[in-house]
Protein backbone atom coordinates (compact mmCIF):
# COMPACT_ATOMS: atom_id res chain seq x y z
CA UNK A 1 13.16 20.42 -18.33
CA UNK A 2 11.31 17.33 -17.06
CA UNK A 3 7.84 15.86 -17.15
CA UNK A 4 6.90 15.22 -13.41
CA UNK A 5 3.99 13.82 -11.54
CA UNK A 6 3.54 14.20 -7.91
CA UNK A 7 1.72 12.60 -5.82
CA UNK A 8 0.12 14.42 -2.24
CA UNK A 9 -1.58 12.45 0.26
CA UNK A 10 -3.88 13.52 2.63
CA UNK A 11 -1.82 14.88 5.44
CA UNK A 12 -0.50 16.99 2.32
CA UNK A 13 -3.56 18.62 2.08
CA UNK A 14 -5.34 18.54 5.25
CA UNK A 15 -5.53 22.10 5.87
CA UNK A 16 -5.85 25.06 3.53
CA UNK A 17 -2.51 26.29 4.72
CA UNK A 18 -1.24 22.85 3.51
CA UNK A 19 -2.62 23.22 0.50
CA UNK A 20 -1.23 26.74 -0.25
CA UNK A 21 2.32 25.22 0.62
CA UNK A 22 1.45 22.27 -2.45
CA UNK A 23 0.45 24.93 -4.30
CA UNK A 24 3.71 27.00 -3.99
CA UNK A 25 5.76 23.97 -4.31
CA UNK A 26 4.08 23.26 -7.47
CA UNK A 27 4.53 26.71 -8.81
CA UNK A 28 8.06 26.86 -8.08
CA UNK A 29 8.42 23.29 -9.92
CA UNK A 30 6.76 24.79 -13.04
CA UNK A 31 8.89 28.04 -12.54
CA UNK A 32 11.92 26.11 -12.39
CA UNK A 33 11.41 25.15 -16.05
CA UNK A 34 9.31 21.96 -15.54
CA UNK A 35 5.75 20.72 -16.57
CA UNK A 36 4.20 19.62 -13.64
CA UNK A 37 0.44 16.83 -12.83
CA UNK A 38 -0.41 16.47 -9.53
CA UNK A 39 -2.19 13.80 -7.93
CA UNK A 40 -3.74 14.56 -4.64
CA UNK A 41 -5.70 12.66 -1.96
CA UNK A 42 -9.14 13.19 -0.14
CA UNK A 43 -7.78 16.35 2.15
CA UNK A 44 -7.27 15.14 5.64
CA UNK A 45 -10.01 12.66 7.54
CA UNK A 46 -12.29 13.73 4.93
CA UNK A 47 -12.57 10.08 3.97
CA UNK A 48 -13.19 8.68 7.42
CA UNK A 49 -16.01 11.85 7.47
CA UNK A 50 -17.80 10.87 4.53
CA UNK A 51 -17.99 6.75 5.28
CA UNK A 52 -19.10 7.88 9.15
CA UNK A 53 -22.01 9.95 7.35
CA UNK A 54 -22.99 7.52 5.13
CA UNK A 55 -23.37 4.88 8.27
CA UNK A 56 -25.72 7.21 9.59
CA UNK A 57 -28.43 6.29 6.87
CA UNK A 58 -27.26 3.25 6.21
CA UNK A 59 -24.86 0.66 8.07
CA UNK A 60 -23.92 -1.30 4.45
CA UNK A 61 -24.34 0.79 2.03
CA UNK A 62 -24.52 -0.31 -1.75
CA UNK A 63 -20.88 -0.60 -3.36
CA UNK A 64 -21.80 1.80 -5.93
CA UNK A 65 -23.07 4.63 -4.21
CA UNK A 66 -20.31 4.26 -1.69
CA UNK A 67 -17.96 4.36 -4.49
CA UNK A 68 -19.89 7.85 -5.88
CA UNK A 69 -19.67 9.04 -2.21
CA UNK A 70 -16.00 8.64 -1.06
CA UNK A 71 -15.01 9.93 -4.68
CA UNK A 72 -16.21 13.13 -3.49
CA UNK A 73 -13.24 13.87 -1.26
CA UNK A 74 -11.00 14.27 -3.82
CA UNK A 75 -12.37 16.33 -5.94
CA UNK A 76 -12.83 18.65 -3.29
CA UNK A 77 -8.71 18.86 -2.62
CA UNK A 78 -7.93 18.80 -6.75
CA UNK A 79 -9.92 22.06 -6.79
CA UNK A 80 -8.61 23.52 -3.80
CA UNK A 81 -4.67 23.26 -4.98
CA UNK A 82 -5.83 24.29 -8.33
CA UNK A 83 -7.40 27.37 -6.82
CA UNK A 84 -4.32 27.72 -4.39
CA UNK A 85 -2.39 27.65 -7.79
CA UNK A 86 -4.10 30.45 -9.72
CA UNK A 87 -3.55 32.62 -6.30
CA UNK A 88 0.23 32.14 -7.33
CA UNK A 89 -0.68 33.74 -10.50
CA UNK A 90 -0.22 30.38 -12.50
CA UNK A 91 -2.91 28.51 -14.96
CA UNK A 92 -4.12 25.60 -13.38
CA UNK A 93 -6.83 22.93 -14.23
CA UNK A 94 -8.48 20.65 -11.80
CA UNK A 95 -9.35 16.98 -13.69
CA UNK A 96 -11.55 14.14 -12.23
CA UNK A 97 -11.54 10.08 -12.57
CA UNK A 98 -13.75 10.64 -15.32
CA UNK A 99 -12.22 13.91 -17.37
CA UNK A 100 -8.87 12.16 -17.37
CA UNK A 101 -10.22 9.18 -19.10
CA UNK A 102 -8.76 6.56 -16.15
CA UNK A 103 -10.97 3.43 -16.77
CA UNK A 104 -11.43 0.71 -14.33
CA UNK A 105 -13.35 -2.69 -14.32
CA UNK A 106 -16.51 -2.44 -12.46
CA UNK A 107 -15.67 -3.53 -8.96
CA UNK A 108 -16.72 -1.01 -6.51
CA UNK A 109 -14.09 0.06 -3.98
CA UNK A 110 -11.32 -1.88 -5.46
CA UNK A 111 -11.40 -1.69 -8.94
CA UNK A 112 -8.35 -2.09 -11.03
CA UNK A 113 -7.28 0.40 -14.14
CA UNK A 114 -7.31 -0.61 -17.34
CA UNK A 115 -6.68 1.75 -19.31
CA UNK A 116 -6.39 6.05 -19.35
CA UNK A 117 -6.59 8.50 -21.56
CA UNK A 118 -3.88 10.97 -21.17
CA UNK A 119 -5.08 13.22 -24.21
CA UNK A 120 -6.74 15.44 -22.14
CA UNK A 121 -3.92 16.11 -19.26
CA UNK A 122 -1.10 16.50 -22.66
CA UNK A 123 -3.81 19.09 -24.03
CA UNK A 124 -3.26 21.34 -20.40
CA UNK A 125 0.29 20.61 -20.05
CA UNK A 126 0.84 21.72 -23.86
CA UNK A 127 -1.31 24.92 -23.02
CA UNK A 128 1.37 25.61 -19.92
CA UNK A 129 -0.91 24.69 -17.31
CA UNK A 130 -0.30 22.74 -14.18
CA UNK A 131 -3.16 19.72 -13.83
CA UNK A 132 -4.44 18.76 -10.88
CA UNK A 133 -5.68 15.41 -10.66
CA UNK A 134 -8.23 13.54 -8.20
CA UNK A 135 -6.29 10.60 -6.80
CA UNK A 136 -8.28 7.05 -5.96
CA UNK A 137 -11.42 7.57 -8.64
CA UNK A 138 -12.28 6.61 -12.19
CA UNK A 139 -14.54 5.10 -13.96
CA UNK A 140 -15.98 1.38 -15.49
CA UNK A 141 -17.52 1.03 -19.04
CA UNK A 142 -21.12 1.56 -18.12
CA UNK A 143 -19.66 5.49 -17.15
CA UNK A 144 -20.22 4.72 -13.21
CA UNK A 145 -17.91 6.35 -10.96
CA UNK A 146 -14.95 3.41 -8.95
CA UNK A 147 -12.81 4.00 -6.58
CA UNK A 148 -9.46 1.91 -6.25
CA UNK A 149 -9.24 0.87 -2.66
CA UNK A 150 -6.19 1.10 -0.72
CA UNK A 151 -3.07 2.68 -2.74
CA UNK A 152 -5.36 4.39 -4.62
CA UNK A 153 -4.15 7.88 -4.97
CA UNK A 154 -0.63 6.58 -5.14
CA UNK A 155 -1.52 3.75 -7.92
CA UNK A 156 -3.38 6.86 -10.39
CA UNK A 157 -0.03 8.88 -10.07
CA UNK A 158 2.04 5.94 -11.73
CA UNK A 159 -0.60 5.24 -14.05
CA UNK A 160 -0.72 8.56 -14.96
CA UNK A 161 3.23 9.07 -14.81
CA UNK A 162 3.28 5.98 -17.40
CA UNK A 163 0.07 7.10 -19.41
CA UNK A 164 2.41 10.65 -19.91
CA UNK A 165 5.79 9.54 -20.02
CA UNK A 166 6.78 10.90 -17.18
CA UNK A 167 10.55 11.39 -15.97
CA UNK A 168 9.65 10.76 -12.66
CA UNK A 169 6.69 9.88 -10.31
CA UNK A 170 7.33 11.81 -7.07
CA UNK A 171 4.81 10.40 -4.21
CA UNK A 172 4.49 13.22 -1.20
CA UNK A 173 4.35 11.59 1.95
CA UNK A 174 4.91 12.35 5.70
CA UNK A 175 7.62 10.80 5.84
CA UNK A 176 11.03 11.57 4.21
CA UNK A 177 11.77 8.46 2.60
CA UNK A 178 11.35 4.83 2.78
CA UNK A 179 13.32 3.58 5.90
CA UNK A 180 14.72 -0.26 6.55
CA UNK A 181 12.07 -0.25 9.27
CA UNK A 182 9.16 1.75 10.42
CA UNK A 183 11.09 4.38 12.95
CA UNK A 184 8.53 4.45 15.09
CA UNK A 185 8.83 1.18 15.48
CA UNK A 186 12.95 0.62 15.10
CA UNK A 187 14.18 4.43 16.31
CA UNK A 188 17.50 3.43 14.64
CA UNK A 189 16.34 2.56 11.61
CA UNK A 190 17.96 4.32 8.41
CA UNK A 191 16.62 5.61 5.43
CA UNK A 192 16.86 3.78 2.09
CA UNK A 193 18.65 5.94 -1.01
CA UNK A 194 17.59 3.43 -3.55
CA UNK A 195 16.24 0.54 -3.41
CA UNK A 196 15.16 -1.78 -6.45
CA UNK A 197 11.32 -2.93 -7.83
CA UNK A 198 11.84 -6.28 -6.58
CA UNK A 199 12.80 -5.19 -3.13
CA UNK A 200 10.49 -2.55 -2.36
CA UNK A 201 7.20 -4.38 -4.08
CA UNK A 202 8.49 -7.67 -1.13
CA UNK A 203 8.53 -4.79 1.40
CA UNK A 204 5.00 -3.27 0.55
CA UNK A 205 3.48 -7.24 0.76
CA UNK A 206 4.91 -7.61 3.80
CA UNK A 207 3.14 -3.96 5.14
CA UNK A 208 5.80 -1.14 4.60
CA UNK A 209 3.27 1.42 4.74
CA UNK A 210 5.04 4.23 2.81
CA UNK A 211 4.21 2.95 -0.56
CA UNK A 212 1.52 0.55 -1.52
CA UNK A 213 2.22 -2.71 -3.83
CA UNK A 214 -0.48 -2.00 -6.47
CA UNK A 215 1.43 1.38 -7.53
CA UNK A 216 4.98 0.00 -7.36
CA UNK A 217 4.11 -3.36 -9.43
CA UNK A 218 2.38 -0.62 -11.48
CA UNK A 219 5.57 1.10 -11.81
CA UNK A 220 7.60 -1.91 -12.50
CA UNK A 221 5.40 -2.67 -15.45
CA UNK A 222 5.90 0.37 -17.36
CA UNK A 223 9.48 1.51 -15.76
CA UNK A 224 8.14 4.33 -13.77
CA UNK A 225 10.73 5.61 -11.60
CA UNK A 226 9.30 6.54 -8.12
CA UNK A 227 10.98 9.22 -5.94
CA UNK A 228 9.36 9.02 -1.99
CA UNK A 229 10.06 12.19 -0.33
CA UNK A 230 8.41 14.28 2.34
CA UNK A 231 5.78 16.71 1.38
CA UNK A 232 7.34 19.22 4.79
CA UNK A 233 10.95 19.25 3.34
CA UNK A 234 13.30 19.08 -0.20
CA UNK A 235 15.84 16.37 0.94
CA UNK A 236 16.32 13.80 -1.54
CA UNK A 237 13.65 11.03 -0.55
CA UNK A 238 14.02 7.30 -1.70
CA UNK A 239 14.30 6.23 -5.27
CA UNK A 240 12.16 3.26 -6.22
CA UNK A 241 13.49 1.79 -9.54
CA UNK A 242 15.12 -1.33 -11.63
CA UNK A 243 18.32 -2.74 -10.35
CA UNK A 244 21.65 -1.41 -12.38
CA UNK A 245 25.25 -2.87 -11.89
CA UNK A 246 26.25 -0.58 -9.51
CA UNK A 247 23.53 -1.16 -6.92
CA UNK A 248 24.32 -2.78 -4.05
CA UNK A 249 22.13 -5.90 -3.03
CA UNK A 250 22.14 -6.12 0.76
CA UNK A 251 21.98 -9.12 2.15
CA UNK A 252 18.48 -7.52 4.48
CA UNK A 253 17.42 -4.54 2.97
CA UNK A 254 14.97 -3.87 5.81
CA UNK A 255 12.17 -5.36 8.64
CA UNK A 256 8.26 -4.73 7.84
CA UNK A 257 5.61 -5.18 10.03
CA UNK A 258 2.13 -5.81 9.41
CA UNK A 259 -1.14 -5.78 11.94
CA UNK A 260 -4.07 -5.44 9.51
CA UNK A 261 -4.37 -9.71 8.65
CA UNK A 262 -6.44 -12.00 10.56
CA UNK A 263 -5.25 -16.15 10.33
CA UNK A 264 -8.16 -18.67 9.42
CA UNK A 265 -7.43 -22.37 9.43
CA UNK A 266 -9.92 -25.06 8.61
CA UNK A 267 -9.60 -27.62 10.80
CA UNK A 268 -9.70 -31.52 9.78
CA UNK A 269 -10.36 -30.83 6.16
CA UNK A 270 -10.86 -33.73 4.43
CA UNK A 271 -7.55 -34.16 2.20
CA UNK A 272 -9.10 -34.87 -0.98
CA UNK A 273 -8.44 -33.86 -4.91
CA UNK A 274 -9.64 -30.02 -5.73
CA UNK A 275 -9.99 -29.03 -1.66
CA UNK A 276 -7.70 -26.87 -2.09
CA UNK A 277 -9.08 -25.15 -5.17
CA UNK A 278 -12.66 -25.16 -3.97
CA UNK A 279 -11.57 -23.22 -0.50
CA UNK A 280 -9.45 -20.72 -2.18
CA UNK A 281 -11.55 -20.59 -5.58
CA UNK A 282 -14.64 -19.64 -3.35
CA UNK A 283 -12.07 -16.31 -1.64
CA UNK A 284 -11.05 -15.29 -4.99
CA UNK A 285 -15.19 -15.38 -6.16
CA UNK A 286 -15.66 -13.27 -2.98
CA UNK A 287 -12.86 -11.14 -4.29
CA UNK A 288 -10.78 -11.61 -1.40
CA UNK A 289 -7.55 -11.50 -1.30
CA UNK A 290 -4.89 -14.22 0.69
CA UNK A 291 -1.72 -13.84 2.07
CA UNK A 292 0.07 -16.60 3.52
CA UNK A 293 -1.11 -20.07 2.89
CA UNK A 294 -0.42 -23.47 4.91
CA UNK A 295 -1.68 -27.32 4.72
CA UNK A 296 -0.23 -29.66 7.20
CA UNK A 297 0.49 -33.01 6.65
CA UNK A 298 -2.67 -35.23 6.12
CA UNK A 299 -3.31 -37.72 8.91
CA UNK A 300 -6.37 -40.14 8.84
CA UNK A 301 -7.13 -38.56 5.62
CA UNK A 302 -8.09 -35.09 7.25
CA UNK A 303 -5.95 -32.15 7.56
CA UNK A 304 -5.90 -28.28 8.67
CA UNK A 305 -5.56 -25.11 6.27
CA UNK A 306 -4.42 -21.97 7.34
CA UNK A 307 -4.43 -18.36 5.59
CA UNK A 308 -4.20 -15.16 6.30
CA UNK A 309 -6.37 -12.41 4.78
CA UNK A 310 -7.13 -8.64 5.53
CA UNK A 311 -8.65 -8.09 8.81
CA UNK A 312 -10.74 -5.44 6.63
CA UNK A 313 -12.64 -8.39 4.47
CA UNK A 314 -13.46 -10.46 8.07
CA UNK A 315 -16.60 -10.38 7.81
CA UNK A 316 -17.18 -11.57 4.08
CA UNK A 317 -14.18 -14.37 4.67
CA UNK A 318 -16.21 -15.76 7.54
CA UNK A 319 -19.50 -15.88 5.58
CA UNK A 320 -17.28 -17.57 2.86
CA UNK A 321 -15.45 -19.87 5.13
CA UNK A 322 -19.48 -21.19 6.97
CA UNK A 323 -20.18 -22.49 3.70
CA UNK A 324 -17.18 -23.99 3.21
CA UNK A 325 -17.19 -26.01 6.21
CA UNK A 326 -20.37 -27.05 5.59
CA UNK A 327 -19.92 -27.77 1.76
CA UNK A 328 -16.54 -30.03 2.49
CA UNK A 329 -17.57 -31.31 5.88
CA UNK A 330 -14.68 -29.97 7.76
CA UNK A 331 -14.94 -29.78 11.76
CA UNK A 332 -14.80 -26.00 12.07
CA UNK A 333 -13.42 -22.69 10.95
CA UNK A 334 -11.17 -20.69 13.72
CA UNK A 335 -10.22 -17.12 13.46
CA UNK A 336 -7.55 -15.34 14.61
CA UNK A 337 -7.63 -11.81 15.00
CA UNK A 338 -4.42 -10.32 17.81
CA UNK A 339 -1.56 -11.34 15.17
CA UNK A 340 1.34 -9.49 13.05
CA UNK A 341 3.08 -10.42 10.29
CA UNK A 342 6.91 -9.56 10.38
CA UNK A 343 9.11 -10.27 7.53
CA UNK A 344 12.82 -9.71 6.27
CA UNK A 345 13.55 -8.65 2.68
CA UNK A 346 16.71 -8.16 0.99
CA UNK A 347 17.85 -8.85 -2.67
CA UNK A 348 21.29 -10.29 -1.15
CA UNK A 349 19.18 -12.89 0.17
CA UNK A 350 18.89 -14.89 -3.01
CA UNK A 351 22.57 -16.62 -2.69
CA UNK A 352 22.74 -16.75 0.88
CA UNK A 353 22.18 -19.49 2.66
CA UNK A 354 21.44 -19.42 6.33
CA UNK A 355 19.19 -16.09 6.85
CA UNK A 356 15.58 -17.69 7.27
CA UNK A 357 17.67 -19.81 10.02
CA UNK A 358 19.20 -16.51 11.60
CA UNK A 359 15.93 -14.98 12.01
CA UNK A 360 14.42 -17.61 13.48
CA UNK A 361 17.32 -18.00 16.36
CA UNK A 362 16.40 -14.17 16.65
CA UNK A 363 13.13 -14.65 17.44
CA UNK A 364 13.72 -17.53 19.81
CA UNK A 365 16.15 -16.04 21.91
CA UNK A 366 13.51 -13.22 21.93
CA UNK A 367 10.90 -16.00 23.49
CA UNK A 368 8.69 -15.15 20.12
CA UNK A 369 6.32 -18.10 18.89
CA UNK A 370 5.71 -18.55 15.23
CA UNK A 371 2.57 -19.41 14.43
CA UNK A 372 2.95 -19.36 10.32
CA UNK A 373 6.16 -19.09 7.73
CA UNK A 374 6.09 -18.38 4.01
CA UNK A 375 9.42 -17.61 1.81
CA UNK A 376 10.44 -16.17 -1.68
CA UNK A 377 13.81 -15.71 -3.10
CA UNK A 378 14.13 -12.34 -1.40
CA UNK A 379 11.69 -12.28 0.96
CA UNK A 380 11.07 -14.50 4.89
CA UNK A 381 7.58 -13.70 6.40
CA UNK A 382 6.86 -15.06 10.30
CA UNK A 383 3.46 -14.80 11.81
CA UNK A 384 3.06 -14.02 15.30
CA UNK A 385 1.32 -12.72 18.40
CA UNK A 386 0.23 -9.07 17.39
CA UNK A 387 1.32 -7.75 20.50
CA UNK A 388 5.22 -8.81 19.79
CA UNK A 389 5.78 -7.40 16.70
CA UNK A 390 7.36 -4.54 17.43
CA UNK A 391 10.09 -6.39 19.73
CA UNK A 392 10.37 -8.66 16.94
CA UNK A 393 10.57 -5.66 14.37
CA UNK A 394 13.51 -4.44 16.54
CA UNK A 395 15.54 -7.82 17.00
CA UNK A 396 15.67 -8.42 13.96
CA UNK A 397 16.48 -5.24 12.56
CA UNK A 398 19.55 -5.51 15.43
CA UNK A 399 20.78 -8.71 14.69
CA UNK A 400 20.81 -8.16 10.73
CA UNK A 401 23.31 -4.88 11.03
CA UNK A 402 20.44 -2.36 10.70
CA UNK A 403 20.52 -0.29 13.15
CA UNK A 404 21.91 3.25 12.37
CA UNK A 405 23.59 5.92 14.98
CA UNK A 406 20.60 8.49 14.97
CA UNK A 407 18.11 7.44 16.75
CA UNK A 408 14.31 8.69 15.86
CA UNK A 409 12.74 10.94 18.28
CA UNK A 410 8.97 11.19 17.78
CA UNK A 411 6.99 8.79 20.78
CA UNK A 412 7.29 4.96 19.84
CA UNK A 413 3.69 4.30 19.08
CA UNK A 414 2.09 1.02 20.64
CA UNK A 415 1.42 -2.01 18.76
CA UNK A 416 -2.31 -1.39 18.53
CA UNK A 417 -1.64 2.37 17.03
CA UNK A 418 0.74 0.95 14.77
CA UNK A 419 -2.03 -1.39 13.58
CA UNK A 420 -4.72 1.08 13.32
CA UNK A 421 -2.02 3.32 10.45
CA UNK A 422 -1.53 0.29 8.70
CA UNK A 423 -4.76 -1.02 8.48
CA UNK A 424 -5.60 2.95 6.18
CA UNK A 425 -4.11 3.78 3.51
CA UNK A 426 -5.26 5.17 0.29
């Protein structure tokens, strides 16, 4: 018998017949001898629904009703598989932000846990019941309801996994696995079988879509084991989880791609004590959050700063980046909008010298400019025009030994769709 949490998106659940086949998958679970939370997302577009509705009496909306508004999706879907579930003939038990005790501090639409309160969820599972949990929601101290921004839904299933002590955190996806690039993108890319914390946390930062970094640093934390699988199929998926003896570290583990950051640079900054601090310390008071960061060399005592940050925030950044030209006296802020983010990642890249040079002979030969570059020990990230990323995805996952035999069917999608799935998530 195991303790398992799974996780079900939104395509999961976008239908009622979708939800009757969670439902029956759940049963079956529980059948099979196991006790069984799931964690489901806002069913469908329900999310894009409710934030359209809200525009229409109001273009910016307070933070906190937002927050009260969007949570609403979910709860719909948690009681819909729970009902699905009692039409199965199993006990079943639907459980909000709140009634599950999953605190958060107090900022609105991307507010962090801090704590949960897994009495409640023990209490069903103990009375042989299968809970049913709204993804993306809980609540601060004052007892308002928060949601948790992107990765959401995925982020309360490890919490929750970890809260319960959990064998395994299975996140439902619509996709079977996570692959060394997106296929849509890289049609001979090949799914992962394992791959390691470290690894997949590098691959999330640099946009992997299929899992977001909040829930696998989450996971790392408490040793949550993550299993990605498809929500349409029972293959094995991908296991997310520390690195033992036996697993292999790949030199490149796999190419991400991400459209949903905008570049800023500061131009002729002046190059003084604390600039640095008093740009970046303004973002983080803003709460927003920065990527990749580069100063060039000072010359006549001025110099330019550039960073990337989400393309979501653009707004706010550009409000915060006005006052900082005119608080430091730098010449101007520029923006840059039409750019991707492409990056290599691979444990094996730690004690090899030579692959930040490879993929930059890659991209040349390819005729690809790079505008910005930013390494870690496992990890190379390029910036560059939006509208080459996917040749660039597709070199490099070529010229690092990649490429598998099959070759994915469904229709290549076009830089500016792929952009548009990144930029969600949830």
């Amino acid at each position: 018998m195991s303790l398992v949490v799974a996780k079900f998106g939104g395509t999961s659940v976008a239908t009622p017949e979708r939800v009757l086949s969670v439902a029956k998958r759940l049963v079956q679970r529980k059948r099979s001898g196991d006790k069984v939370v799931a964690v489901v997302s806002a069913m469908g577009k329900t999310t894009d629904d409710l934030i359209a509705l809200a525009n229409q009496v109001n273009t910016n909306p307070p933070a906190r009703e937002m927050d009260t508004l969007l949570s609403t999706g979910e709860l719909v879907s948690m009681a819909m598989v729970a009902m699905a579930i009692h039409s199965q003939g199993e006990e079943a038990i639907s459980l909000s932000g709140r009634q599950v005790g999953l605190v958060t501090n107090d900022v609105h639409g991307k507010a962090k846990i801090r704590e949960i309160h897994a009495e409640r969820i023990k209490e069903a599972l103990e009375e042989d019941k299968i809970v049913i949990v709204a993804g993306f929601q809980g609540i601060d101290a004052n007892g308002d309801v928060t949601t948790l921004g992107r990765g959401g839904s995925d982020t309360t299933a490890v919490a929750i996994a970890a809260g319960i002590h959990a064998d395994v955190c299975e996140i439902y996806t619509d996709v079977d696995g996570v692959y060394s690039a997106d296929p849509r993108v890289a049609p001979k890319a090949q799914k992962i079988d394992v791959i390691s914390y470290e690894e997949m946390l590098e691959m999330a930062a640099a946009g992997a879509g299929v899992l977001h970094k909040r829930c696998v640093e989450f996971a790392r934390k408490y040793g949550v084991t993550i299993h990605c699988r498809s929500s349409f199929n029972d293959e094995p998926g991908t296991l997310v989880k520390e690195y033992e003896s036996h697993m292999e570290k790949a030199l490149v583990t796999g190419v991400a791609h991400d459209s949903s950051e905008a570049k800023f640079t500061i131009r002729d900054v002046p190059d003084t004590e604390g600039i640095a601090a008093t740009v970046f310390g303004a973002l983080a008071d803003a709460n927003i959050s920065v990527d990749m960061i580069i100063q060039n060399i000072s010359e006549d005592g001025h110099a330019d700063i550039s960073f990337t940050s989400p393309k979501a925030d653009i707004n706010r950044t550009r409000e915060v980046m006005e006052a900082i030209v005119e608080k430091t006296g730098a010449a101007e802020f520029v923006v840059a909008e039409d750019i991707a983010k492409v990056s290599i990642v691979g444990a094996g890249m730690k004690a090899a010298p030579g692959v930040a040079a490879k993929m930059f002979r890659t991209l040349a030969d390819a005729g690809i400019n790079l505008s910005l570059i930013t390494t870690s020990d496992i990890r190379t990230s390029v910036v560059i025009p939006g509208d080459k990323g996917p040749e660039a995805v597709r070199a490099l996952h070529t010229a690092f030994g990649l490429d598998g035999d099959d070759v994915f069917e469904e229709t290549q999608l076009s830089a500016e769709e792929l952009a548009a799935k990144m930029a969600k998530g949830r």
